[in-house]
C-alpha atoms as a PDB file:
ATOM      1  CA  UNK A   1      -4.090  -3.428  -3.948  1.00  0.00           C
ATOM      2  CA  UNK A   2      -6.849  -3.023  -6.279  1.00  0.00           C
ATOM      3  CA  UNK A   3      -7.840  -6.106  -7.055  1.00  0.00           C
ATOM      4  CA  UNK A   4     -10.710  -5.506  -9.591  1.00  0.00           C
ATOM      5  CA  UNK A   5     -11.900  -7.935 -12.041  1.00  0.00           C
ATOM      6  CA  UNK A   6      -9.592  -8.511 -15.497  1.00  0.00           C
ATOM      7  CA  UNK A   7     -11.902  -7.595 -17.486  1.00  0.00           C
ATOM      8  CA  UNK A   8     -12.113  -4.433 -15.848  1.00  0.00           C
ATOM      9  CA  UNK A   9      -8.657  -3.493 -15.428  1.00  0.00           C
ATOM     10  CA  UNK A  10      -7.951  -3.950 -19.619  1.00  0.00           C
ATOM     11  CA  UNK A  11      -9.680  -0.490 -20.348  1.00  0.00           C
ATOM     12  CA  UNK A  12      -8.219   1.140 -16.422  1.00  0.00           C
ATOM     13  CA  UNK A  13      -4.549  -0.142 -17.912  1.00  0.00           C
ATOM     14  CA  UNK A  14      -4.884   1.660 -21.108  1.00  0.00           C
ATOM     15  CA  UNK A  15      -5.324   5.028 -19.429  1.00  0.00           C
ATOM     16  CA  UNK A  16      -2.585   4.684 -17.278  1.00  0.00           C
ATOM     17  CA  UNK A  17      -0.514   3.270 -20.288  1.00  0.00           C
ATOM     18  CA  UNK A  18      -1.716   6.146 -22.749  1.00  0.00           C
ATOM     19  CA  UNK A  19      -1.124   8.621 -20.372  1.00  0.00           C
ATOM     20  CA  UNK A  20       2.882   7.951 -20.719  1.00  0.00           C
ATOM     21  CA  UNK A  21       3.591   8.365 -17.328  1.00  0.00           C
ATOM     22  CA  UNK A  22       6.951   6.669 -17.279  1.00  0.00           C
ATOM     23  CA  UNK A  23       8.409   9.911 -18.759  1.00  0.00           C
ATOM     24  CA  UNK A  24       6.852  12.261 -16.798  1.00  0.00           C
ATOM     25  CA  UNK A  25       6.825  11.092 -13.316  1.00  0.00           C
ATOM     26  CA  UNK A  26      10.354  11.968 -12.264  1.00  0.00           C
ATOM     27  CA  UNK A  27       9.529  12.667  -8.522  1.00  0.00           C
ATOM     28  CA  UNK A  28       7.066  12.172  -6.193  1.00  0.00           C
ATOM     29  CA  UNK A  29       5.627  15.795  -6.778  1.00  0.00           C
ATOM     30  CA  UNK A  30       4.425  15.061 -10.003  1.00  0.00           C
ATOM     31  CA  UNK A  31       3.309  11.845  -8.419  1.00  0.00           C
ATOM     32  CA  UNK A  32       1.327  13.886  -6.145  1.00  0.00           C
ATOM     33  CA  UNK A  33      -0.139  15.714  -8.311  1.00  0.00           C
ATOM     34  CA  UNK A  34      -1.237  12.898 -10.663  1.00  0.00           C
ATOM     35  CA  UNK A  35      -2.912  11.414  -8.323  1.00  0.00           C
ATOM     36  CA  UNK A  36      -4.227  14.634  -7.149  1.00  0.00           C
ATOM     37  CA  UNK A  37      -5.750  15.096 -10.526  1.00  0.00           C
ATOM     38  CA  UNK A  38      -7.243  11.808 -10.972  1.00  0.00           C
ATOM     39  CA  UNK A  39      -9.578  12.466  -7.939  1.00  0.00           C
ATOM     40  CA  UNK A  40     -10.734  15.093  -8.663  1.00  0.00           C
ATOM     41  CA  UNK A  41     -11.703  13.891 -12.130  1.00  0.00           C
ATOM     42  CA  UNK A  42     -13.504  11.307  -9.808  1.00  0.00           C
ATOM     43  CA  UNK A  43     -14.816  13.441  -7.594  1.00  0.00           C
ATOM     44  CA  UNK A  44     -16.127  15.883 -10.744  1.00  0.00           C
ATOM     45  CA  UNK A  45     -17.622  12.665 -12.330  1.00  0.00           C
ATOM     46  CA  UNK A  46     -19.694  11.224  -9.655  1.00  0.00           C
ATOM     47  CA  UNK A  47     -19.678  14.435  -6.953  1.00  0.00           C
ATOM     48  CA  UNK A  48     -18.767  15.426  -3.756  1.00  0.00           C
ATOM     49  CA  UNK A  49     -20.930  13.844  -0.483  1.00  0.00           C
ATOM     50  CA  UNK A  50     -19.592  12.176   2.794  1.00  0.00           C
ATOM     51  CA  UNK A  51     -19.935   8.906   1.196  1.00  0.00           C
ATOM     52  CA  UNK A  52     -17.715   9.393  -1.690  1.00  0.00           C
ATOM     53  CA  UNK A  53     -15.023  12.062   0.146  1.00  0.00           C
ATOM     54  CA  UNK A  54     -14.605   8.913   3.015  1.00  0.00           C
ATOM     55  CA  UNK A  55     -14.521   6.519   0.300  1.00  0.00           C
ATOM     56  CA  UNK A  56     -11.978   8.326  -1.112  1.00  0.00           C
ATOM     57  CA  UNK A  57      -9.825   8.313   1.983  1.00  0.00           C
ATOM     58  CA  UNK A  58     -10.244   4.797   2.618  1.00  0.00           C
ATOM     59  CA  UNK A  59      -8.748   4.142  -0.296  1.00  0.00           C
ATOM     60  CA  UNK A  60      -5.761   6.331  -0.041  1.00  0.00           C
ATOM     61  CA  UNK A  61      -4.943   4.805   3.538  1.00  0.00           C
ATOM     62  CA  UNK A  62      -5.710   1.347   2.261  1.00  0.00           C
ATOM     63  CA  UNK A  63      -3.151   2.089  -0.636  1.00  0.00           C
ATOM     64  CA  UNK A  64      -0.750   3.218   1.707  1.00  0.00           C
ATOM     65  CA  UNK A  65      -0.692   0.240   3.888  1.00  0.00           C
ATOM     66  CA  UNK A  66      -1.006  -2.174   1.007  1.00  0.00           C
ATOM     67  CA  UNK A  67       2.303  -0.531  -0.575  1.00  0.00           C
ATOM     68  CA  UNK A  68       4.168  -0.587   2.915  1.00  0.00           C
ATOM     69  CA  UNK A  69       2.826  -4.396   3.550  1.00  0.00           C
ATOM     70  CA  UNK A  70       4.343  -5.571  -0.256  1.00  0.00           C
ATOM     71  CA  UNK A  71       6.805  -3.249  -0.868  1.00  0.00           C
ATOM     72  CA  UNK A  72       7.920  -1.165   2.011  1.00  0.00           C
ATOM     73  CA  UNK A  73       8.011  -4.157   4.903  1.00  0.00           C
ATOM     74  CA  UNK A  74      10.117  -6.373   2.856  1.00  0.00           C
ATOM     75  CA  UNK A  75      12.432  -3.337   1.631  1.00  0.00           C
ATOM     76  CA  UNK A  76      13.069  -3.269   4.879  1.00  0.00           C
ATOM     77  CA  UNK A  77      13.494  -6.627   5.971  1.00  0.00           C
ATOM     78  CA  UNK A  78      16.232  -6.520   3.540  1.00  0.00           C
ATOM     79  CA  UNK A  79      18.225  -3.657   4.822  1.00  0.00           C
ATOM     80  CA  UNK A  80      18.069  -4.799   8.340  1.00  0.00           C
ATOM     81  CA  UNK A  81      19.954  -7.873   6.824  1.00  0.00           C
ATOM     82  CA  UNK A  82      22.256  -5.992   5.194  1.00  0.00           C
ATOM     83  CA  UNK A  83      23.110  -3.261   7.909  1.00  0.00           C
ATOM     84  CA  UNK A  84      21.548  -4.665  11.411  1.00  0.00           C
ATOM     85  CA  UNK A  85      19.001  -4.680  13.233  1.00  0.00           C
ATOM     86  CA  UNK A  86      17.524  -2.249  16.485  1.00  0.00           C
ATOM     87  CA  UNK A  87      19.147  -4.225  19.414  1.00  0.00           C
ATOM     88  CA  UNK A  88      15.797  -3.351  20.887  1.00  0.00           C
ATOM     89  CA  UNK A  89      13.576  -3.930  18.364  1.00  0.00           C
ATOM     90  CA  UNK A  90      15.039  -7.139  17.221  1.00  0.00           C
ATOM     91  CA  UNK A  91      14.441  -8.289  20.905  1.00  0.00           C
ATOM     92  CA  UNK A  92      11.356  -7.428  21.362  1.00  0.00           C
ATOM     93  CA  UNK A  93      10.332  -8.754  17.896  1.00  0.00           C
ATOM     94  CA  UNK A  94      12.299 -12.231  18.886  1.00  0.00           C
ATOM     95  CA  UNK A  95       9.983 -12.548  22.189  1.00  0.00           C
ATOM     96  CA  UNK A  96       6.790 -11.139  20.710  1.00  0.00           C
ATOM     97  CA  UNK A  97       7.390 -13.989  18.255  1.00  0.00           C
ATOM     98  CA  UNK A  98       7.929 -16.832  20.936  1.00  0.00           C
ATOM     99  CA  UNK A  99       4.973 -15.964  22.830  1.00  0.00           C
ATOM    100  CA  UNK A 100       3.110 -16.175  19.529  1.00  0.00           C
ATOM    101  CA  UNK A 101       4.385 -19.874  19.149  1.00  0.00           C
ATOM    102  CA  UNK A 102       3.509 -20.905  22.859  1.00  0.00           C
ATOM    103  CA  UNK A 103      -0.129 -19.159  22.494  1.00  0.00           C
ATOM    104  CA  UNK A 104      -0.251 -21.252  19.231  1.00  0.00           C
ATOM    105  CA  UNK A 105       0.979 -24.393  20.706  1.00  0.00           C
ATOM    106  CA  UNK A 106      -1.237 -24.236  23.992  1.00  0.00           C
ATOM    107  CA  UNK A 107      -4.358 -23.718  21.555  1.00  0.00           C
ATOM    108  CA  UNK A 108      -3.152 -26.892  19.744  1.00  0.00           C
ATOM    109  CA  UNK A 109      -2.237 -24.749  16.746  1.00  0.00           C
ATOM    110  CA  UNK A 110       0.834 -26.099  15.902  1.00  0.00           C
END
C-alpha cells in the first residue's frame, strides 16, 4: 500500500474525497478508467521516459499484490472455511508447512 507520509496524504485524500467517487464507481469499468485517467494526468505532468512508464508498472503490480496479500488472501482464507478446502492443496499446504517448522527447528529457530 502506499504508505506515504501523513502529511502528505491530507492534500492526496482531498482529491480522492472531492472527486465523489463513491457515487460514481459502480463497477470495475469505471474503476478502470479512473485509474486510467489518473495516469495519464501523471504521465502528462511529469512525461513519458522508461523511467517513469516502469515506475508506473511497478506500482500497478505492487498494488495488485498488496490488495491480494490484505484483502484477497484472507477473503479467501475465509471461504475455504466456510465451503472446504482443495483436498490437494490443503495437503500440500499442511506438509509445505511442517517442513517449514523442522527447517526452523533444526536452525534453532523455534
Amino acid at each position: 500500500m502506499p504508505y506515504i507520509l501523513k502529511n502528505e496524504r491530507a492534500g492526496l485524500d482531498d482529491i480522492v474525497e472531492a472527486a465523489e467517487f463513491e457515487d460514481n464507481l459502480i463497477h470495475v469499468g469505471h474503476l478502470n478508467y479512473v485509474l486510467t485517467k489518473i495516469i495519464m494526468i501523471f504521465i502528462n505532468r511529469v512525461g513519458l521516459n522508461y523511467d517513469n512508464f516502469v515506475g508506473i508498472i511497478g506500482v500497478l503490480q505492487t498494488m495488485q499484490l498488496e490488495i491480494y496479500r490484505r484483502i484477497g488472501a484472507p477473503y479467501e482464507n475465509i471461504k475455504i472455511i466456510e465451503n472446504g478446502d482443495v483436498p490437494e492443496i490443503a495437503s500440500l499446504n499442511a506438509s509445505l508447512l511442517f517442513e517449514q517448522d523442522e527447517a526452523m527447528i533444526k536452525k534453532g529457530e523455534r
